[in-house]
Protein backbone atom coordinates (compact mmCIF):
# COMPACT_ATOMS: atom_id res chain seq x y z
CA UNK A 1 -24.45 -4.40 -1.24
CA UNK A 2 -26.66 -7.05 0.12
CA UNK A 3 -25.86 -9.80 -2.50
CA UNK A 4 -23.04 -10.15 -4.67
CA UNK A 5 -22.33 -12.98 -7.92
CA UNK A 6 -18.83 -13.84 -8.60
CA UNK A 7 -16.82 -16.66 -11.02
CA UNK A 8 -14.57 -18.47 -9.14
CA UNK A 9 -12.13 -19.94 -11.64
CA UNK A 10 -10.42 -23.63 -11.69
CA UNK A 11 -6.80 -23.39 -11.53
CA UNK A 12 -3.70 -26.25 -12.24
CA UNK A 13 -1.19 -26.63 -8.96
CA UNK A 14 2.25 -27.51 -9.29
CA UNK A 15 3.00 -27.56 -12.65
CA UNK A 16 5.16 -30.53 -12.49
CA UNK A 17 8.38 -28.59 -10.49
CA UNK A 18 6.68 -26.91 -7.78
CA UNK A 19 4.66 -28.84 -5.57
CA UNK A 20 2.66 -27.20 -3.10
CA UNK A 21 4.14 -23.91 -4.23
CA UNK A 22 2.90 -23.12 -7.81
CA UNK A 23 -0.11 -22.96 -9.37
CA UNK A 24 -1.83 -21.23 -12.27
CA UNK A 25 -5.63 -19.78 -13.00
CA UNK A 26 -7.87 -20.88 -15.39
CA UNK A 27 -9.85 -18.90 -17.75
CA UNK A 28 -12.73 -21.52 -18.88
CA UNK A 29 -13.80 -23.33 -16.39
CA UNK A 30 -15.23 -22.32 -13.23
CA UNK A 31 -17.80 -22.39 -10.47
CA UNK A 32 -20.23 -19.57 -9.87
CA UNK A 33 -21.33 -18.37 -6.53
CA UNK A 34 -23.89 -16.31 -5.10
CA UNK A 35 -23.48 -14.96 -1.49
CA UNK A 36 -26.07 -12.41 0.29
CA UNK A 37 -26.47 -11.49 3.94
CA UNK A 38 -28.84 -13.00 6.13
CA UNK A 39 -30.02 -11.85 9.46
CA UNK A 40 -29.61 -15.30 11.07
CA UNK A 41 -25.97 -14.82 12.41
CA UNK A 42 -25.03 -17.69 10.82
CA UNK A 43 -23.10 -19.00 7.21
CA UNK A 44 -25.38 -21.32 5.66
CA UNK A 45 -24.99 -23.04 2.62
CA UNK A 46 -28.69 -22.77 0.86
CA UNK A 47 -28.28 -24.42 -2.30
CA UNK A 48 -25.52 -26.88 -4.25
CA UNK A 49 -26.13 -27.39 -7.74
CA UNK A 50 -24.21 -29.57 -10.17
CA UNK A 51 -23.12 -31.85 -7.31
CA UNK A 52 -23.49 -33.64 -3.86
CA UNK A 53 -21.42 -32.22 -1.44
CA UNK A 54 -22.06 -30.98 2.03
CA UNK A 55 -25.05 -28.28 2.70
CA UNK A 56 -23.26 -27.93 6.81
CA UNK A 57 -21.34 -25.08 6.68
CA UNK A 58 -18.80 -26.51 9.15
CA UNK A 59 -18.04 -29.40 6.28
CA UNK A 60 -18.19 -27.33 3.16
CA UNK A 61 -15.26 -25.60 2.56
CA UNK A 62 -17.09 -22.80 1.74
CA UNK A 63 -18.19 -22.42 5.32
CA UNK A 64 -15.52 -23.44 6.70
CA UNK A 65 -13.32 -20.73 4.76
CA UNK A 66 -15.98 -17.82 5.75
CA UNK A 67 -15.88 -18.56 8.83
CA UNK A 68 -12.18 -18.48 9.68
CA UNK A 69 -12.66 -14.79 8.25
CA UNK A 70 -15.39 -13.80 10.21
CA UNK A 71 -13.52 -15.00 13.58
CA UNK A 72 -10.55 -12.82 12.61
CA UNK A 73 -12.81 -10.42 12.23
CA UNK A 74 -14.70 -10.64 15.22
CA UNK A 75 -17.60 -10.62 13.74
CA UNK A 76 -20.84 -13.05 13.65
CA UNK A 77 -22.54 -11.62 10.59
CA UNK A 78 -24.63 -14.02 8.64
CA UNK A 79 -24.39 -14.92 5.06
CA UNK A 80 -25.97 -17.73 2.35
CA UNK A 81 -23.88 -18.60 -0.17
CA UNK A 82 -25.25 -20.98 -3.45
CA UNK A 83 -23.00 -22.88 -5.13
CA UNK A 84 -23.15 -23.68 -8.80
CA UNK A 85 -20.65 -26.64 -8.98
CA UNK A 86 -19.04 -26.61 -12.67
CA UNK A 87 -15.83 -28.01 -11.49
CA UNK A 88 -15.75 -31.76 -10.12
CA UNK A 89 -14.71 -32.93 -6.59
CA UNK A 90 -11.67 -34.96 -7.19
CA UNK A 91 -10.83 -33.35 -10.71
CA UNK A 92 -7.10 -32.13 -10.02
CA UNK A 93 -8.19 -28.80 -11.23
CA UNK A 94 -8.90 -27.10 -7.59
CA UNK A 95 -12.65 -27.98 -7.27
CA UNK A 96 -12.39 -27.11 -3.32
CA UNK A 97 -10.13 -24.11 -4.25
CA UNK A 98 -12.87 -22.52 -5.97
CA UNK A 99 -15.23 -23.00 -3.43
CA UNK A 100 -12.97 -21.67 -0.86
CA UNK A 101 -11.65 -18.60 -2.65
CA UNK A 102 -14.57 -17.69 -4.05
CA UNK A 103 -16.35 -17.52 -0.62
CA UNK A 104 -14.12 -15.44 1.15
CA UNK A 105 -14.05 -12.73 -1.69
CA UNK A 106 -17.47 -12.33 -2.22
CA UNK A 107 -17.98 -11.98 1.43
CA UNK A 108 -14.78 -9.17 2.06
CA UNK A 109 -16.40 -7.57 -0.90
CA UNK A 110 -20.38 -7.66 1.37
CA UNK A 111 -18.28 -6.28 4.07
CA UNK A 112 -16.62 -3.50 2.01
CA UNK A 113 -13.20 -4.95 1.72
CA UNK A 114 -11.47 -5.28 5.26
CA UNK A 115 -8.62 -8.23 3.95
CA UNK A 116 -6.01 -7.74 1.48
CA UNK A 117 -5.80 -10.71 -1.36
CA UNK A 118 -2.93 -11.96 1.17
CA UNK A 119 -5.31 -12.43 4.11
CA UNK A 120 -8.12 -13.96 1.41
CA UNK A 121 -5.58 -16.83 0.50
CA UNK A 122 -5.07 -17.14 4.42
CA UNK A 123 -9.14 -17.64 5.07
CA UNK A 124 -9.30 -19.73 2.14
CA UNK A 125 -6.38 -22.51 2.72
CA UNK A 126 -8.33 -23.38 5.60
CA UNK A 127 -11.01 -24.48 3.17
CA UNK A 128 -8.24 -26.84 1.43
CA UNK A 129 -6.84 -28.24 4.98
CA UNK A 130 -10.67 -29.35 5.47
CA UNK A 131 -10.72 -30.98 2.16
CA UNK A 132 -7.17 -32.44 1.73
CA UNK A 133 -5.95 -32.54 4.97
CA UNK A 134 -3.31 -30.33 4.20
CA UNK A 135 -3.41 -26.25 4.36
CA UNK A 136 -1.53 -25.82 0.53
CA UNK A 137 -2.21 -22.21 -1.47
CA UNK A 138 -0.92 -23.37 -5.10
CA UNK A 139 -4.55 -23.92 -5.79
CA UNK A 140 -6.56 -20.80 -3.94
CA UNK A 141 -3.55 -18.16 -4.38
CA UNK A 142 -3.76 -18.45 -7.91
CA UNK A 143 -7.81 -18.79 -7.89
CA UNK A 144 -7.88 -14.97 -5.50
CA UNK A 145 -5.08 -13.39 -7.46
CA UNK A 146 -5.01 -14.76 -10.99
CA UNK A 147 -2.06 -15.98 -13.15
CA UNK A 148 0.71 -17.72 -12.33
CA UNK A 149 1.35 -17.88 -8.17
CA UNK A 150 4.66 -18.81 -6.03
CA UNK A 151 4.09 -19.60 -2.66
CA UNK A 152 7.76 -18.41 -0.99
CA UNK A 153 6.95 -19.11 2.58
CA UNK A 154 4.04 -20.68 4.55
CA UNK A 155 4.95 -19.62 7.17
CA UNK A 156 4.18 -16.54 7.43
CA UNK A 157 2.54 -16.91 4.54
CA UNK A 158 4.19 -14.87 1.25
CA UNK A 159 3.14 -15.53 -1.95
CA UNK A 160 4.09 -14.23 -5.20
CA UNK A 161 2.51 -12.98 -8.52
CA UNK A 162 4.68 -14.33 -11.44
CA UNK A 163 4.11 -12.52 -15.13
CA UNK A 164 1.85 -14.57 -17.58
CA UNK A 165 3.56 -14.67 -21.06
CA UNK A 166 0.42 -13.78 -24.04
CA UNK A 167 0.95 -16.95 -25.92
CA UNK A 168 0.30 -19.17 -23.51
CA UNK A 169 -2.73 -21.90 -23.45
CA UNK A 170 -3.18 -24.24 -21.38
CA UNK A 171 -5.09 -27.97 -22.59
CA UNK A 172 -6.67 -29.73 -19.61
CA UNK A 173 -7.82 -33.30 -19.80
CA UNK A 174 -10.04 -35.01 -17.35
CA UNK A 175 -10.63 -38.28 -17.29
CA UNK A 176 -14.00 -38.98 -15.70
CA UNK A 177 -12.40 -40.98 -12.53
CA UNK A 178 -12.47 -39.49 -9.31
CA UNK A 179 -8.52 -39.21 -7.40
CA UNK A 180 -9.16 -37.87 -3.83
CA UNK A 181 -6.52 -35.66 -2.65
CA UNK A 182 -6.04 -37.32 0.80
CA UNK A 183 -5.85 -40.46 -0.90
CA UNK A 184 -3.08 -38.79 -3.79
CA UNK A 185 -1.11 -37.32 -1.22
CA UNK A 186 -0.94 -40.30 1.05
CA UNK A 187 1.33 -42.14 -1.79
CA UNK A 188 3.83 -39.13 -1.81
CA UNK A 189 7.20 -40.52 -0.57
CA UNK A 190 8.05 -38.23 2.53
CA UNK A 191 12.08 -38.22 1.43
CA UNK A 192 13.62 -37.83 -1.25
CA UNK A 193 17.31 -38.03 -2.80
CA UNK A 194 19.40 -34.75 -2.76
CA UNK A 195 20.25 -35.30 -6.68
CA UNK A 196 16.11 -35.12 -7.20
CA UNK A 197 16.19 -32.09 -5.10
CA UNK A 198 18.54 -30.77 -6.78
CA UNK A 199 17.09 -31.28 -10.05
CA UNK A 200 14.13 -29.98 -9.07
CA UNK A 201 14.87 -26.87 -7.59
CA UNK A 202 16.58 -26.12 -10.57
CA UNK A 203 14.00 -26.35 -12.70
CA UNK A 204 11.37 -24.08 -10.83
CA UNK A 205 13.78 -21.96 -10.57
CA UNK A 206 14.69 -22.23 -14.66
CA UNK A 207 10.68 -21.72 -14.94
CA UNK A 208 10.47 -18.99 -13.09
CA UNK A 209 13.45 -16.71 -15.11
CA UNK A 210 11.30 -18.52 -18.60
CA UNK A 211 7.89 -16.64 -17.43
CA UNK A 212 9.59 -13.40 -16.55
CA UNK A 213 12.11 -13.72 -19.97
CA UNK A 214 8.81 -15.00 -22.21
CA UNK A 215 11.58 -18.02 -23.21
CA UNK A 216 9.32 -20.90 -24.13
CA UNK A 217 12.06 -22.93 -24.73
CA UNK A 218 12.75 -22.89 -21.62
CA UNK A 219 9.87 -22.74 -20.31
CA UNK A 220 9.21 -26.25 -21.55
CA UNK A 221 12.41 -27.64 -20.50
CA UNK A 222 11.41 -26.98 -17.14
CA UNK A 223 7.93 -28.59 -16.60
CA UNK A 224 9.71 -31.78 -14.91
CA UNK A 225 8.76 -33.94 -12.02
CA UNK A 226 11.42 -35.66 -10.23
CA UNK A 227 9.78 -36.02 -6.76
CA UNK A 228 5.96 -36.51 -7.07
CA UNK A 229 4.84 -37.67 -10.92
CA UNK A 230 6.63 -40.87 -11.23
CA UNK A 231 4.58 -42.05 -8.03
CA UNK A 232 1.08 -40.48 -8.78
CA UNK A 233 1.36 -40.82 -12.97
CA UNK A 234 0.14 -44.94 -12.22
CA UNK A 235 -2.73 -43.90 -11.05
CA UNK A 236 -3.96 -41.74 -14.48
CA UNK A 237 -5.18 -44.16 -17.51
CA UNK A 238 -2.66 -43.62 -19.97
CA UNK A 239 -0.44 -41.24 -19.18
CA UNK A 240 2.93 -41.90 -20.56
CA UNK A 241 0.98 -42.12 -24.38
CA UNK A 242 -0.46 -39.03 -23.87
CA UNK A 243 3.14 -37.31 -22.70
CA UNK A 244 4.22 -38.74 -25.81
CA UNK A 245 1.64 -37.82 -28.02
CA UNK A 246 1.43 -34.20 -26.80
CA UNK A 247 5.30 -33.69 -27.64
CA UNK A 248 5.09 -35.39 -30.86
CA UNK A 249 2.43 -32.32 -31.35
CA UNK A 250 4.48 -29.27 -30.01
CA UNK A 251 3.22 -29.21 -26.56
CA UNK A 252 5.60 -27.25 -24.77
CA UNK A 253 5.38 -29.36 -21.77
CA UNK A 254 3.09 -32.13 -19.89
CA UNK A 255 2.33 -33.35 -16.62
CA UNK A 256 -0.43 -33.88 -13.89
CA UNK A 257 -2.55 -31.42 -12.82
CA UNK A 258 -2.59 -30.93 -8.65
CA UNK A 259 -3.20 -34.69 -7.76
CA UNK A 260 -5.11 -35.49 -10.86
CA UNK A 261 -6.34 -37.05 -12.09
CA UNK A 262 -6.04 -34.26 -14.52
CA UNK A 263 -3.55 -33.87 -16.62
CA UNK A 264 -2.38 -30.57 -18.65
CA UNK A 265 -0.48 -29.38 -21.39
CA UNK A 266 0.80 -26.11 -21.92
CA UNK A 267 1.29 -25.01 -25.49
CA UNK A 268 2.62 -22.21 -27.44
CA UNK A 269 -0.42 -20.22 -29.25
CA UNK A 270 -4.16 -21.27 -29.90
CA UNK A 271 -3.06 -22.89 -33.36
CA UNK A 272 -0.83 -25.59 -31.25
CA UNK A 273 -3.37 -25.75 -28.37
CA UNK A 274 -6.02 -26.52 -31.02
CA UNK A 275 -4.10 -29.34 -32.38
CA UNK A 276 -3.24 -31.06 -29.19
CA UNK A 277 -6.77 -30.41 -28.04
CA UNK A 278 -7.91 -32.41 -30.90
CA UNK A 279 -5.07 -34.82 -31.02
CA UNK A 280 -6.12 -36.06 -27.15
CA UNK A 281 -9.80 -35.84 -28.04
CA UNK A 282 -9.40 -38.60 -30.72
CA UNK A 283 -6.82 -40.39 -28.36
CA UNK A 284 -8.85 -40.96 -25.67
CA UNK A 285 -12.24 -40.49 -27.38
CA UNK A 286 -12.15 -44.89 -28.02
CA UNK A 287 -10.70 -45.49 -24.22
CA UNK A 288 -13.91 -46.51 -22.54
CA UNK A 289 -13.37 -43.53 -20.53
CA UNK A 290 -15.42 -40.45 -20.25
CA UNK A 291 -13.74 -37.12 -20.06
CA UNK A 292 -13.96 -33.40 -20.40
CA UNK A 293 -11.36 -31.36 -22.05
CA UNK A 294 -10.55 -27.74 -21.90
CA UNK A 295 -8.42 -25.25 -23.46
CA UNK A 296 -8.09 -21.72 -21.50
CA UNK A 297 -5.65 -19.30 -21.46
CA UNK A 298 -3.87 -18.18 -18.02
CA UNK A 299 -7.02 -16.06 -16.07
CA UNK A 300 -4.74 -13.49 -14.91
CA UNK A 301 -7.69 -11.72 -12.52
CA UNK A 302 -8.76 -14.68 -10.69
CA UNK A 303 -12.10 -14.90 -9.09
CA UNK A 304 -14.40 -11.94 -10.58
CA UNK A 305 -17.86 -10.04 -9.92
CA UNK A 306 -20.29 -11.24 -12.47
C-alpha cells in the first residue's frame, strides 16, 4: 500500500475516578487522516483542514508521534499525512489524541505492521507530552485499541482492555470555550489527603468490577471525583446545574471530560441518552454560549481503515 485513509476517533479520559489512567472511545466524532509515502525521507504534514494548527512536523503531534516510531525503527522513510480536523484543540475530548494515534497506525499499517497496539500507544503518548506537557495514554490507548482502557503501569507501560457493557451511551457536551491542557493541569493540586485517596481508589476499582459485572448501578455510583473535579469544575460554565439536571433525567453518572472543558454523561440505553441529550440542548441552548453536543456509543475498535 502506498496510501492508506483511516478514522481516528475522539475519546473521554478519566471518567471522573481515574485520572491519567482511564479513558473511553468514541463512536461519533472523529478526525480523518490520510497518510501516503513520499520519497523525500521526511514526515511532512501537507494539508490541515478544519483548523489552524502546526504544518512542522516537529510541532504537530502527528509528526512528532511518527517520528518517535520511525527512530525505533531505524528507519528514515518518508510519509505525508492530511489532517481533516473534526475534533477541536482544547475540547477535552482528545483532539491531540486523535492526531497522534491515528498517525502512528496508519503508518505501521504502510509499513506492513512491525508494532503491536502496545508499542502504537508508546509512539503516540509522545504526541500528547508535546501537546500537554505530560506523556498520559487515557486518551490515545483508548483511541488505538477501542473501548474502555486502564493504564496499570507507565512505566513500563501496561495497559488494559476493560469489557464495554451494550447499553451504554455516552452524551458529550462542548461548550464552545477553549481549556488548554497545560493550562488545566497546572491547577491540579500535587497532594492530596489519604481519605480522598482512599475514596478514590475505591471507586475505580468499584467501576471496574461494574463494567466486567454489566451492574449499572454501580457503575454510576462510581463516576466520582474526589481529587481533580472540584478544582477544574470552576472553570466549565455551569456545571453543577447540568450535574443536577442530568440526574434528575436518569443519567447514570456525570463529570468532566479529560480537562474539559467537556463534560459527559453516561446513560443507560438510547431512550435515556436521547432525553438528556435534549434536556442539555434546551439548557444551554439560551446560555450565550455556543456548543456542540454528541451522543455515541463506546467505539470498541478504535481508530479504523476507511
Amino acid at each position: 500500500m502506498e496510501e492508506l485513509k483511516v478514522f481516528a476517533p475522539a475519546t473521554v479520559a478519566n471518567l471522573s475516578c481515574g485520572f491519567d489512567v482511564l479513558g473511553c472511545c468514541l463512536d461519533s466524532v472523529g478526525d480523518e487522516m490520510l497518510v501516503r509515502r513520499n520519497d523525500l525521507d521526511q514526515i511532512r504534514i501537507t494539508r490541515i483542514t478544519g483548523q489552524d494548527l502546526p504544518l512542522e512536523a516537529d510541532k504537530n503531534v502527528a509528526g512528532v508521534a511518527v517520528n518517535a516510531l520511525l527512530q525505533k525503527l531505524g528507519s528514515n522513510q518518508g510519509f505525508d499525512i492530511e489532517i481533516i480536523k473534526k475534533i477541536k484543540p482544547g475540547s477535552g475530548i482528545g483532539s491531540s489524541a486523535a492526531s497522534s494515534a491515528g498517525a502512528v497506525f496508519a503508518v505501521n499499517k504502510l509499513l506492513g505492521e512491525p508494532f503491536d497496539k502496545l508499542d502504537l500507544i508508546s509512539f503516540a503518548m509522545q504526541g500528547e507530552l508535546l501537546a500537554s506537557g505530560n506523556a498520559h495514554a487515557d486518551n490515545v490507548a483508548p483511541a488505538i485499541l477501542g473501548g474502555f482502557s486502564l493504564v496499570r503501569s507507565y512505566c513500563p507501560l501496561e495497559v488494559l482492555s476493560l469489557p464495554v457493557p451494550s447499553e451504554l451511551r455516552m452524551v458529550v457536551l462542548h461548550p464552545l470555550i477553549e481549556i488548554k491542557t497545560k493550562d488545566s493541569r497546572s491547577i491540579i493540586r500535587q497532594n492530596v489527603s489519604l481519605q480522598k485517596a482512599i475514596s478514590q481508589w475505591g471507586n475505580l476499582g468499584a467501576l471496574v468490577s461494574a463494567l466486567y459485572t454489566e451492574d449499572y448501578g454501580l457503575l454510576g455510583r462510581s463516576l466520582k471525583d474526589e481529587i481533580v473535579e472540584p478544582v477544574r469544575s470552576i472553570l466549565i460554565p455551569y456545571f453543577q446545574e447540568l450535574r443536577e439536571l442530568v440526574s434528575e433525567k436518569g443519567a447514570l453518572g456525570f463529570g468532566i471530560s479529560g480537562s474539559g472543558p467537556s463534560v459527559y454523561a453516561l446513560c443507560k440505553g438510547d431512550a435515556n441518552a436521547e432525553l438528556v441529550k435534549e434536556e442539555i440542548q434546551r439548557f444551554y441552548s439560551d446560555k450565550n454560549i455556543a456548543f456542540e453536543l454528541h451522543l455515541s456509543s463506546i467505539n470498541e475498535k478504535g481508530v479504523k481503515v476507511l
